[in-house]
PDB file of N, CA and C in Angstrom:
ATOM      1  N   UNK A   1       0.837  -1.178   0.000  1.00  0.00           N
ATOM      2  CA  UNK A   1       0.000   0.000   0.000  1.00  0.00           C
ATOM      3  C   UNK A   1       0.884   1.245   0.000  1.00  0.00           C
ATOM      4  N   UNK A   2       0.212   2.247  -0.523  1.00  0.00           N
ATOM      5  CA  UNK A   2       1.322   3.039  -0.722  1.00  0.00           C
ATOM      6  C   UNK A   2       1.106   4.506   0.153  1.00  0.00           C
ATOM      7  N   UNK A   3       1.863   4.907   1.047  1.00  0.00           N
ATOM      8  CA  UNK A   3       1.636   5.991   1.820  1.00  0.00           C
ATOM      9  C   UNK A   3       2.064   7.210   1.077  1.00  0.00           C
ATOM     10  N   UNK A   4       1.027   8.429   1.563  1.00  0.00           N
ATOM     11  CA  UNK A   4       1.603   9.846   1.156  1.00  0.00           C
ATOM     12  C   UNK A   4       1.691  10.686   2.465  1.00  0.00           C
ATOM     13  N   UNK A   5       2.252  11.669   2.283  1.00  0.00           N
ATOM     14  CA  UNK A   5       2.499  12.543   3.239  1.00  0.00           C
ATOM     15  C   UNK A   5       2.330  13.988   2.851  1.00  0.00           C
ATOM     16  N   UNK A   6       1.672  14.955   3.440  1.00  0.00           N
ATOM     17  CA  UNK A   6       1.511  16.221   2.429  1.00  0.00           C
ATOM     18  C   UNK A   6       2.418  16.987   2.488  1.00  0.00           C
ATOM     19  N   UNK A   7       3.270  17.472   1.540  1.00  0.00           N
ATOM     20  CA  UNK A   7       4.038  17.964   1.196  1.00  0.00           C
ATOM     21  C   UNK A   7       4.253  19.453   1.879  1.00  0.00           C
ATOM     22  N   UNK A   8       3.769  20.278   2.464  1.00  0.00           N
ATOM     23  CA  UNK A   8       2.960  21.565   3.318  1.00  0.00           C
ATOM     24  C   UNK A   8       3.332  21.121   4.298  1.00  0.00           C
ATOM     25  N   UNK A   9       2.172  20.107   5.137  1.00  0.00           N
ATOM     26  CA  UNK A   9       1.982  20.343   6.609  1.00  0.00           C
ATOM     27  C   UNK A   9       2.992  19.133   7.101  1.00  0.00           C
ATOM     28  N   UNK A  10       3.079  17.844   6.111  1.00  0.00           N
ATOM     29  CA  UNK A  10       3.496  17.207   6.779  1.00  0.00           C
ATOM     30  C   UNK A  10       2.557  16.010   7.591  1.00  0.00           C
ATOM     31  N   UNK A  11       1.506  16.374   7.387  1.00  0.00           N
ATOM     32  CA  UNK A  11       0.967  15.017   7.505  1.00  0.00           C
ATOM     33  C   UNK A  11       0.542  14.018   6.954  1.00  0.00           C
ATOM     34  N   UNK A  12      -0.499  12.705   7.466  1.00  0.00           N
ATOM     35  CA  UNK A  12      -0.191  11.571   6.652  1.00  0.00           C
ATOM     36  C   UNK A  12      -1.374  12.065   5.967  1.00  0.00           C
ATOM     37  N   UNK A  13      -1.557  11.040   4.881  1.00  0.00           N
ATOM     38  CA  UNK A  13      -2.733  11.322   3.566  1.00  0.00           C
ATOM     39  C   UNK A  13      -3.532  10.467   3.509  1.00  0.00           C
ATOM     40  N   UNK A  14      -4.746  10.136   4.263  1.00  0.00           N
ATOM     41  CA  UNK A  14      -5.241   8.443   3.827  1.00  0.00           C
ATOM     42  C   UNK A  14      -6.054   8.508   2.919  1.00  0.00           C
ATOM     43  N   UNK A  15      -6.898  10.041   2.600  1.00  0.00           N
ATOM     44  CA  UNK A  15      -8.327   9.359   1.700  1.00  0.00           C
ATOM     45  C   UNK A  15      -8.097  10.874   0.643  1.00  0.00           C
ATOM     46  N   UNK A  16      -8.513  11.837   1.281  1.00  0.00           N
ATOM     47  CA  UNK A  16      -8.081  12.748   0.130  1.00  0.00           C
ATOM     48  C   UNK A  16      -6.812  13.143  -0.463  1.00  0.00           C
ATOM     49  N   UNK A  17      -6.642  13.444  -1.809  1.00  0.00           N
ATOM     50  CA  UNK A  17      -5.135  13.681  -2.032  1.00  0.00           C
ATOM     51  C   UNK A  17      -5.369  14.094  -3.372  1.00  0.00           C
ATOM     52  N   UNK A  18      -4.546  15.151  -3.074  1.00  0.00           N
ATOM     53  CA  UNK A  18      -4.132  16.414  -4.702  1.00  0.00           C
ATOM     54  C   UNK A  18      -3.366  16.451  -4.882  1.00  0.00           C
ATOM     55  N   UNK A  19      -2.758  16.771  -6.026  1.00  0.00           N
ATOM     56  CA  UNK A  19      -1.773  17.290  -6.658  1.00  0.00           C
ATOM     57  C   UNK A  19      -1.647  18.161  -7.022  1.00  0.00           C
ATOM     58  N   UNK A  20      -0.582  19.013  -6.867  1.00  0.00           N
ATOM     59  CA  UNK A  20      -0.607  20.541  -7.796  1.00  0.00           C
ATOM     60  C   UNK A  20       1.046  20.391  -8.120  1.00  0.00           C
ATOM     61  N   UNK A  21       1.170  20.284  -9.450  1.00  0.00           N
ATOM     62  CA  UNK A  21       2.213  20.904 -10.194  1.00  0.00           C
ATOM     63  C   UNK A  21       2.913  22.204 -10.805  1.00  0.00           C
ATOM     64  N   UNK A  22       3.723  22.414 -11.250  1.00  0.00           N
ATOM     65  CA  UNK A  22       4.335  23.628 -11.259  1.00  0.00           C
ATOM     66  C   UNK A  22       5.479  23.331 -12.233  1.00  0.00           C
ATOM     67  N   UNK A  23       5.124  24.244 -13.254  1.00  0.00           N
ATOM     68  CA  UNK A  23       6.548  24.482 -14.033  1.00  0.00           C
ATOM     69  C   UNK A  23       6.788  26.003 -14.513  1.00  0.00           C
ATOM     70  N   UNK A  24       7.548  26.127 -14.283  1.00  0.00           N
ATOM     71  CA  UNK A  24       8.421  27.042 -14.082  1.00  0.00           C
ATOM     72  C   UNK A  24       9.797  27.482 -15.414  1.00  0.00           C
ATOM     73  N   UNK A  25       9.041  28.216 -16.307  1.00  0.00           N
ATOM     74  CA  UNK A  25      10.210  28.523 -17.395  1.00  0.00           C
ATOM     75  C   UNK A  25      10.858  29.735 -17.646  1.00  0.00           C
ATOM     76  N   UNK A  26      11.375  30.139 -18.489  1.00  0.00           N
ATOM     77  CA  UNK A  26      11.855  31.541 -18.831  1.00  0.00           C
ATOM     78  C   UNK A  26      10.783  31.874 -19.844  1.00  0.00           C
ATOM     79  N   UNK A  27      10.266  33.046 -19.728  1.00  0.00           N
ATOM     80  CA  UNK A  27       9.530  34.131 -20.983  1.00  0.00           C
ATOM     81  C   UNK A  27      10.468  34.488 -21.503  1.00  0.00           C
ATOM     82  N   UNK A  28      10.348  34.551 -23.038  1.00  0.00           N
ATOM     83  CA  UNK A  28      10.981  35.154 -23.844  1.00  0.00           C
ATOM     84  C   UNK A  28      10.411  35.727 -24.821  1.00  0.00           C
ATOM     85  N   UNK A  29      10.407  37.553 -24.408  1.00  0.00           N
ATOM     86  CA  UNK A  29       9.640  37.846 -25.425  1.00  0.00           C
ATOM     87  C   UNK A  29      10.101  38.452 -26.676  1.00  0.00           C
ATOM     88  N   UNK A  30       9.666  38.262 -27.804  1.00  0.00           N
ATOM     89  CA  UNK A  30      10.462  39.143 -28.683  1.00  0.00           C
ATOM     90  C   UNK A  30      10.915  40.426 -29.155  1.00  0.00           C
ATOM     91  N   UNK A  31      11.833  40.835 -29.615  1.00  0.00           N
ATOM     92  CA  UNK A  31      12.321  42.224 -29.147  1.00  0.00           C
ATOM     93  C   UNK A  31      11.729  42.828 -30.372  1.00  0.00           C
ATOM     94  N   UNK A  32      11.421  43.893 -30.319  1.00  0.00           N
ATOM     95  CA  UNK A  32      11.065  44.477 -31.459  1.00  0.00           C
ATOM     96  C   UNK A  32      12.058  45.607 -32.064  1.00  0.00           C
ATOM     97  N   UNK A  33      12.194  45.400 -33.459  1.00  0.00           N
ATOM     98  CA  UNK A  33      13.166  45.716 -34.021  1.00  0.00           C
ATOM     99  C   UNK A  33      13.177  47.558 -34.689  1.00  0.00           C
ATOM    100  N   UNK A  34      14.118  48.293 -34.417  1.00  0.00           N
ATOM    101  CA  UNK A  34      13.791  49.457 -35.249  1.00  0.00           C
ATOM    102  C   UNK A  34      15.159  50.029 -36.131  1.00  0.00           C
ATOM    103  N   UNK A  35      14.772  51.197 -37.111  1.00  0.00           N
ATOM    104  CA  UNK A  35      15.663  51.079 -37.909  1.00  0.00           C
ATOM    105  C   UNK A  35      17.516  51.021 -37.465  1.00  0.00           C
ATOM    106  N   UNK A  36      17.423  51.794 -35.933  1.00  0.00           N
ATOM    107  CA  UNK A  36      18.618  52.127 -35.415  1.00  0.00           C
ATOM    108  C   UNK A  36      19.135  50.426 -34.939  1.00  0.00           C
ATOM    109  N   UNK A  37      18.569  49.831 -34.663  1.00  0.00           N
ATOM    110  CA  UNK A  37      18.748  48.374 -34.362  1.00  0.00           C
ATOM    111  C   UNK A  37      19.984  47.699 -35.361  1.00  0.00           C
ATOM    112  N   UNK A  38      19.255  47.834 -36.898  1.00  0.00           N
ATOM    113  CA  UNK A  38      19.330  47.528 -38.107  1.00  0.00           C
ATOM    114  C   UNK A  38      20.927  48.482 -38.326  1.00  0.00           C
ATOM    115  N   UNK A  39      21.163  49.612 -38.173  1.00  0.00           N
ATOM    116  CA  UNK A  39      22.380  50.682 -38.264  1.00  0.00           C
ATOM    117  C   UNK A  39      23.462  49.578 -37.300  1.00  0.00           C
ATOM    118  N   UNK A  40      23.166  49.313 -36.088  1.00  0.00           N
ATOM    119  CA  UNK A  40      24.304  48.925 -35.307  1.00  0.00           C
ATOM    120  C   UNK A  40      25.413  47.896 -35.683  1.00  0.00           C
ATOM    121  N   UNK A  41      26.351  47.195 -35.446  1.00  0.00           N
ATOM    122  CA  UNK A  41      27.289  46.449 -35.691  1.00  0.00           C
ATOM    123  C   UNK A  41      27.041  45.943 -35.037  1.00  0.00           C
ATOM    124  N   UNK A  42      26.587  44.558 -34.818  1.00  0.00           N
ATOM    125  CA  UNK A  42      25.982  43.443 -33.883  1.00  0.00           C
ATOM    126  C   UNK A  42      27.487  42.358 -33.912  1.00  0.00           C
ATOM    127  N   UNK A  43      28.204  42.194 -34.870  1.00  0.00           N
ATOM    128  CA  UNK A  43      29.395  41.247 -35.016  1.00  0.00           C
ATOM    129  C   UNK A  43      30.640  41.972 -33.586  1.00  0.00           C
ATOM    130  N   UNK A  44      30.600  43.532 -34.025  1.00  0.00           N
ATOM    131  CA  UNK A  44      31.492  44.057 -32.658  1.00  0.00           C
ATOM    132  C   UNK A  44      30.307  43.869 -31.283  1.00  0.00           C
ATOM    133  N   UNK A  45      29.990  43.962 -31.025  1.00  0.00           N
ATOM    134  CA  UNK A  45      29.116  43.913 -29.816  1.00  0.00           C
ATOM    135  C   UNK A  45      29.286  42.515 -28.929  1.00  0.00           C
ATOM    136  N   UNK A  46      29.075  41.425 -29.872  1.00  0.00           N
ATOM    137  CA  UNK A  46      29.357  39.825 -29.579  1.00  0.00           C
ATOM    138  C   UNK A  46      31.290  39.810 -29.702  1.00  0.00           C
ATOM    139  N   UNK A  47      31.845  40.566 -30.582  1.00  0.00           N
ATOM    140  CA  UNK A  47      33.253  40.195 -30.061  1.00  0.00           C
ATOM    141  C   UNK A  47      33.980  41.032 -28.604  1.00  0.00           C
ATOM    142  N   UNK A  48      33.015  42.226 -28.305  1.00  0.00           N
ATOM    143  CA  UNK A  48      33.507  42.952 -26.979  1.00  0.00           C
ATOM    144  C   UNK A  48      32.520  41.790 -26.004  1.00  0.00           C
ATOM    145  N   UNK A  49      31.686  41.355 -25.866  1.00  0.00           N
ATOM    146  CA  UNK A  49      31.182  40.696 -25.095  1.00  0.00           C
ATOM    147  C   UNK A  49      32.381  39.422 -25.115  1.00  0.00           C
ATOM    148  N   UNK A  50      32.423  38.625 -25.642  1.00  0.00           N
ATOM    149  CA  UNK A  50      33.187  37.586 -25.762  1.00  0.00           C
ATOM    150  C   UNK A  50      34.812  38.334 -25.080  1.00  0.00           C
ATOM    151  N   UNK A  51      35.440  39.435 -25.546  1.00  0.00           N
ATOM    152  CA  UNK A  51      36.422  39.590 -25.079  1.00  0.00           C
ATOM    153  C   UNK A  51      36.060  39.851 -23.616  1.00  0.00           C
ATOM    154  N   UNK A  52      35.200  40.694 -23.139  1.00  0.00           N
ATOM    155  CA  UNK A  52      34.847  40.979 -21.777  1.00  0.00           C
ATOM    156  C   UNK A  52      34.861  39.062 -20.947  1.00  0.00           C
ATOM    157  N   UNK A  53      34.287  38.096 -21.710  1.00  0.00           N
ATOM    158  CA  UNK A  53      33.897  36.945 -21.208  1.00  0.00           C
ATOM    159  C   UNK A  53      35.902  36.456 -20.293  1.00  0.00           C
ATOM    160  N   UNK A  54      36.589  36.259 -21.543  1.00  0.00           N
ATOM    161  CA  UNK A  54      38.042  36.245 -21.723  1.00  0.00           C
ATOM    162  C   UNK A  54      38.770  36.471 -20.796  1.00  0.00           C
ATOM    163  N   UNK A  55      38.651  38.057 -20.335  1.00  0.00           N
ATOM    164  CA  UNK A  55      39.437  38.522 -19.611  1.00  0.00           C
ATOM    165  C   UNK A  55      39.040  38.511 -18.021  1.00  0.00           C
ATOM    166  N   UNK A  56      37.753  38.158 -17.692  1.00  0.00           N
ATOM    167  CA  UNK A  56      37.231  37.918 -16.675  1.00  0.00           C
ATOM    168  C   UNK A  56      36.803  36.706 -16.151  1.00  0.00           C
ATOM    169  N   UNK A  57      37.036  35.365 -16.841  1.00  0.00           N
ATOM    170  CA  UNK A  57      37.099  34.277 -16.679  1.00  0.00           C
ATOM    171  C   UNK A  57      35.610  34.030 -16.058  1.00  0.00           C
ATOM    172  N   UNK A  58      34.410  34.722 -16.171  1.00  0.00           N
ATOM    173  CA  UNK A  58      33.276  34.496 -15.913  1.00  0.00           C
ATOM    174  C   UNK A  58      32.292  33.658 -17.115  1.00  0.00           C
ATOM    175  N   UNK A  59      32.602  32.445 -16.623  1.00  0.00           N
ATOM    176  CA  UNK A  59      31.603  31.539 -17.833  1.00  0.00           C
ATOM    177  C   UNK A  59      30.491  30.948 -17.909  1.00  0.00           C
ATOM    178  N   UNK A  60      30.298  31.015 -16.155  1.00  0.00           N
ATOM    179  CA  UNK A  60      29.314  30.419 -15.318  1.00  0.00           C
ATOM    180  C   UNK A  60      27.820  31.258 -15.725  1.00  0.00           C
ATOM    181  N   UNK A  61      27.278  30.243 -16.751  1.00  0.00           N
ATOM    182  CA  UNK A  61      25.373  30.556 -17.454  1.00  0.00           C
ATOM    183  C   UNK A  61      24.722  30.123 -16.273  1.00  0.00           C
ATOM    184  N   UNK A  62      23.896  30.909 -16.000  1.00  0.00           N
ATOM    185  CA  UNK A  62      22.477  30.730 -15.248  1.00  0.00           C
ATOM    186  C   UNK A  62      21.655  29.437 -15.831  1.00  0.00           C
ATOM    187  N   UNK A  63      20.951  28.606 -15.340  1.00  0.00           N
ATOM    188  CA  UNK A  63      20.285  27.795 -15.848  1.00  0.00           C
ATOM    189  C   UNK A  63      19.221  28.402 -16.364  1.00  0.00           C
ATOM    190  N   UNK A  64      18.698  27.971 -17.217  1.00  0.00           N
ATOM    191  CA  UNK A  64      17.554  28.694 -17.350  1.00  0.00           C
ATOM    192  C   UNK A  64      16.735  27.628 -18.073  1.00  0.00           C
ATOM    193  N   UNK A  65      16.498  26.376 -18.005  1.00  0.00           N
ATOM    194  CA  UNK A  65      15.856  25.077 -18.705  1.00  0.00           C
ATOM    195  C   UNK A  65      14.494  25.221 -17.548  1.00  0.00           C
ATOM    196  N   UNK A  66      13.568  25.101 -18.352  1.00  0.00           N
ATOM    197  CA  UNK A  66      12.363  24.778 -17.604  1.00  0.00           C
ATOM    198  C   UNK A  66      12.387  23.855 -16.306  1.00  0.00           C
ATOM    199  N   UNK A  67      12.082  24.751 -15.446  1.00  0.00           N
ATOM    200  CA  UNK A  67      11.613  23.423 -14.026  1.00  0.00           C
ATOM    201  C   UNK A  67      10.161  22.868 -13.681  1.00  0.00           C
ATOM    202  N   UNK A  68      10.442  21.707 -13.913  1.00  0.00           N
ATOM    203  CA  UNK A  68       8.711  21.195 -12.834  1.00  0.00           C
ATOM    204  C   UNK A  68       8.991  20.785 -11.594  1.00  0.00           C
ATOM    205  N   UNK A  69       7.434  20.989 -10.486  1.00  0.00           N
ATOM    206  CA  UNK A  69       7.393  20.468  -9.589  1.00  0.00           C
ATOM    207  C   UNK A  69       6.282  20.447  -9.111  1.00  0.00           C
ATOM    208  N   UNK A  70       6.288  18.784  -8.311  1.00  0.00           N
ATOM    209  CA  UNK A  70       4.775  18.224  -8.163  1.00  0.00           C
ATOM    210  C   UNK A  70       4.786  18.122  -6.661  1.00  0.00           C
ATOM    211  N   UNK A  71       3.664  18.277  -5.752  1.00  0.00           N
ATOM    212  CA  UNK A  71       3.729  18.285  -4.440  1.00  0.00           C
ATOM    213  C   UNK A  71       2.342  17.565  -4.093  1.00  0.00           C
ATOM    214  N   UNK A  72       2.228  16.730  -3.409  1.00  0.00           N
ATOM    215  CA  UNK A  72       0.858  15.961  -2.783  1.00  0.00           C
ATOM    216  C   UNK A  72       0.493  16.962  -1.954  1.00  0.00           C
ATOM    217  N   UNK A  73      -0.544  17.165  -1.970  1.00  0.00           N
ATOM    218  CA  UNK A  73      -1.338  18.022  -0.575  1.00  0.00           C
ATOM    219  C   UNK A  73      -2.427  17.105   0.113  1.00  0.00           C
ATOM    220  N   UNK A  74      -2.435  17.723   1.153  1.00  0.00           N
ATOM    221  CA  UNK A  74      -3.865  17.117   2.122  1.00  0.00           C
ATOM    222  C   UNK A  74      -5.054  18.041   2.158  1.00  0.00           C
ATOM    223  N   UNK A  75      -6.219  17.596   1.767  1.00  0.00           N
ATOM    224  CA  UNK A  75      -7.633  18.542   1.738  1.00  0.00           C
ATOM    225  C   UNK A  75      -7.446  19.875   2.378  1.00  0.00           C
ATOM    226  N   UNK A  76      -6.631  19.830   3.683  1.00  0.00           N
ATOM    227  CA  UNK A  76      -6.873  21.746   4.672  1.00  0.00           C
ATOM    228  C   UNK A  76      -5.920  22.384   3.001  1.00  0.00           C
ATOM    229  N   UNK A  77      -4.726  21.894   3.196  1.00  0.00           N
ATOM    230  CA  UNK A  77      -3.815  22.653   2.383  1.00  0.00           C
ATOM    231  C   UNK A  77      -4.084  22.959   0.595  1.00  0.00           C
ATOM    232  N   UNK A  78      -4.562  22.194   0.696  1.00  0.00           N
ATOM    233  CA  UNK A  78      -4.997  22.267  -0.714  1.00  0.00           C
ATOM    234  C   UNK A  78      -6.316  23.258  -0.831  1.00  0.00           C
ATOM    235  N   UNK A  79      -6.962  23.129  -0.064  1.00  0.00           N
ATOM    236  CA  UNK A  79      -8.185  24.760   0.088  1.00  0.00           C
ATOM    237  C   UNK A  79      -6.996  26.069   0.344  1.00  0.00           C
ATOM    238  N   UNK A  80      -5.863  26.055   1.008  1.00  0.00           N
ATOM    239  CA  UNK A  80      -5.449  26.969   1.565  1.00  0.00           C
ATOM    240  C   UNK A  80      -4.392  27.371   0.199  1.00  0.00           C
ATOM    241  N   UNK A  81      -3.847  26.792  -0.621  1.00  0.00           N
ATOM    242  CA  UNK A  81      -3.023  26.774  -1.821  1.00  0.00           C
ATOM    243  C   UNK A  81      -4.254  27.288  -2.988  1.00  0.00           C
ATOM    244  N   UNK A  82      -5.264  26.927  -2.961  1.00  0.00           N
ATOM    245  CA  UNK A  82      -6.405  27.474  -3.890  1.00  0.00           C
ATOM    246  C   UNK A  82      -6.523  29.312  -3.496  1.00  0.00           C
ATOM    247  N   UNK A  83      -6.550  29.302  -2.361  1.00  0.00           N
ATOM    248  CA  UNK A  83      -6.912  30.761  -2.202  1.00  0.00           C
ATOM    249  C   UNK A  83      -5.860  31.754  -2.334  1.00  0.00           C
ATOM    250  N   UNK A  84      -4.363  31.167  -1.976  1.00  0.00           N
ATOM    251  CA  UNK A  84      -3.379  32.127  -2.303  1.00  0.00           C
ATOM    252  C   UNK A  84      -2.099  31.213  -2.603  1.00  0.00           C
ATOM    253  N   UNK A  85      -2.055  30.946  -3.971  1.00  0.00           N
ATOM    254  CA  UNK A  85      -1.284  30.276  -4.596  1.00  0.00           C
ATOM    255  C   UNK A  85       0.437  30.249  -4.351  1.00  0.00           C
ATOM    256  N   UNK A  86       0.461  31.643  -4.543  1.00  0.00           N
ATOM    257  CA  UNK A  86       1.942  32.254  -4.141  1.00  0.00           C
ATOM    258  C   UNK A  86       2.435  32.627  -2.551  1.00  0.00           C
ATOM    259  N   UNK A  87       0.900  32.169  -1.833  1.00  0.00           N
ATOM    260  CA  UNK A  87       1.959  32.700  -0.650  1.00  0.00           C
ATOM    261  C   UNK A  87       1.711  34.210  -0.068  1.00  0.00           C
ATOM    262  N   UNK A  88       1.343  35.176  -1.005  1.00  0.00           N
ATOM    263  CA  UNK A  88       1.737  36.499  -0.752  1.00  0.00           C
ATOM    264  C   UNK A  88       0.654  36.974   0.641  1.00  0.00           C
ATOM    265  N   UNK A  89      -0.361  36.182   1.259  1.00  0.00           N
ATOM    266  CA  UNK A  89      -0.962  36.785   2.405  1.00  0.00           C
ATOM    267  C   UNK A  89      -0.038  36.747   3.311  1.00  0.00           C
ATOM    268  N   UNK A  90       0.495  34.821   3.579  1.00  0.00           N
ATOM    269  CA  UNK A  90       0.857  34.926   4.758  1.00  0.00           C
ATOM    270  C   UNK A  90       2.923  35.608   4.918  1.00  0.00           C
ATOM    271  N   UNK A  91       3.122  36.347   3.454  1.00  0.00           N
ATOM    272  CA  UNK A  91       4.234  36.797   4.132  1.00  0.00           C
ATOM    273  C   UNK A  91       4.157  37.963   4.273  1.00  0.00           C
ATOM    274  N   UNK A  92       2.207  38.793   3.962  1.00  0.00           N
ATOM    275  CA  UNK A  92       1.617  39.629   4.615  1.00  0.00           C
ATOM    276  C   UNK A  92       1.618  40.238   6.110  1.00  0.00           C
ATOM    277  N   UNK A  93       1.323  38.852   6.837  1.00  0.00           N
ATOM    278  CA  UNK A  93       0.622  38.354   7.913  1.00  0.00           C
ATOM    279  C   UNK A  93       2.044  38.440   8.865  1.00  0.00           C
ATOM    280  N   UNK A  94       3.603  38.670   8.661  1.00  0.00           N
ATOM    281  CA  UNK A  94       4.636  38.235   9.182  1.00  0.00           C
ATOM    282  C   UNK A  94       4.786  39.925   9.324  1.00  0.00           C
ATOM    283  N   UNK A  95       4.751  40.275  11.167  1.00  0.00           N
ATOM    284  CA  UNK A  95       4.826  41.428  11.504  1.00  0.00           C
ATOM    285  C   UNK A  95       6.424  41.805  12.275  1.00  0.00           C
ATOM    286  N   UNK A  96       7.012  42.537  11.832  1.00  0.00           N
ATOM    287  CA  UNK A  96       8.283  42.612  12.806  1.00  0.00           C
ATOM    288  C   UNK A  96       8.272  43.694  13.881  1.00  0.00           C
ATOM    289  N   UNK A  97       8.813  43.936  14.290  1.00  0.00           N
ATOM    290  CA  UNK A  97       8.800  44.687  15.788  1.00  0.00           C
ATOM    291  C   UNK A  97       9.602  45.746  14.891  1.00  0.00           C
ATOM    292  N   UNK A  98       9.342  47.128  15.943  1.00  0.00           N
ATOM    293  CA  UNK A  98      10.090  48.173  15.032  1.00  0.00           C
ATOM    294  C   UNK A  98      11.086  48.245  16.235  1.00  0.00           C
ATOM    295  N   UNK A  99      12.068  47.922  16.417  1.00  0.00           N
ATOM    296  CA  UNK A  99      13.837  48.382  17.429  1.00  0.00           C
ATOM    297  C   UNK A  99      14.419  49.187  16.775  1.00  0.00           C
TER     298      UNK A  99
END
C-alpha cells in the first residue's frame, strides 16, 4: 500500500489527495526591431562581449531550462493553496517589531 504525506503540513494522507504541479520557465519575449537596431554592428558587440567573457574568466550561465514540480497536498492545504497560490498573504501576515 502506498503511503503519502503532504508535502505543506506534513501530515499523513489516507483518503483525500491532490496534486498541484508547477513548471516554471523563462519568458521570452520578442524584441522588437527598429531602424537604429538595423544601423548597429551586432558582429562588434558579440566580439567585446566575448572579449569581456576572456578577460574575466566568468563563464558560469544561469540555468535557465524549464523546471517542474509536483507536491501531494492534504484537503486543509490544498483549500489553503487554492486561495493564495503564491503565498503572498501569509508573508503579509509576518509582523516585525520596530527596534
Amino acid at each position: 500500500m502506498m503511503h503519502f504525506t503532504c508535502d505543506c503540513c506534513g501530515t499523513s494522507i489516507r483518503h483525500e489527495r491532490y496534486v498541484a504541479r508547477i513548471e516554471v520557465s523563462p519568458a521570452f519575449d520578442p524584441d522588437e526591431i527598429c531602424e537604429d537596431d538595423l544601423d548597429s554592428d551586432n558582429l562588434e558587440q558579440i566580439a567585446e562581449a566575448l572579449n569581456s567573457l576572456e578577460t574575466t574568466d566568468d563563464f558560469d550561465l544561469e540555468d535557465c531550462s524549464p523546471k517542474s514540480f509536483r507536491f501531494d497536498l492534504c484537503a486543509s492545504c490544498w483549500r489553503r493553496y487554492l486561495k493564495d497560490p503564491l503565498g503572498r498573504d501569509a508573508l503579509r501576515r509576518l509582523n516585525f517589531s520596530k527596534n
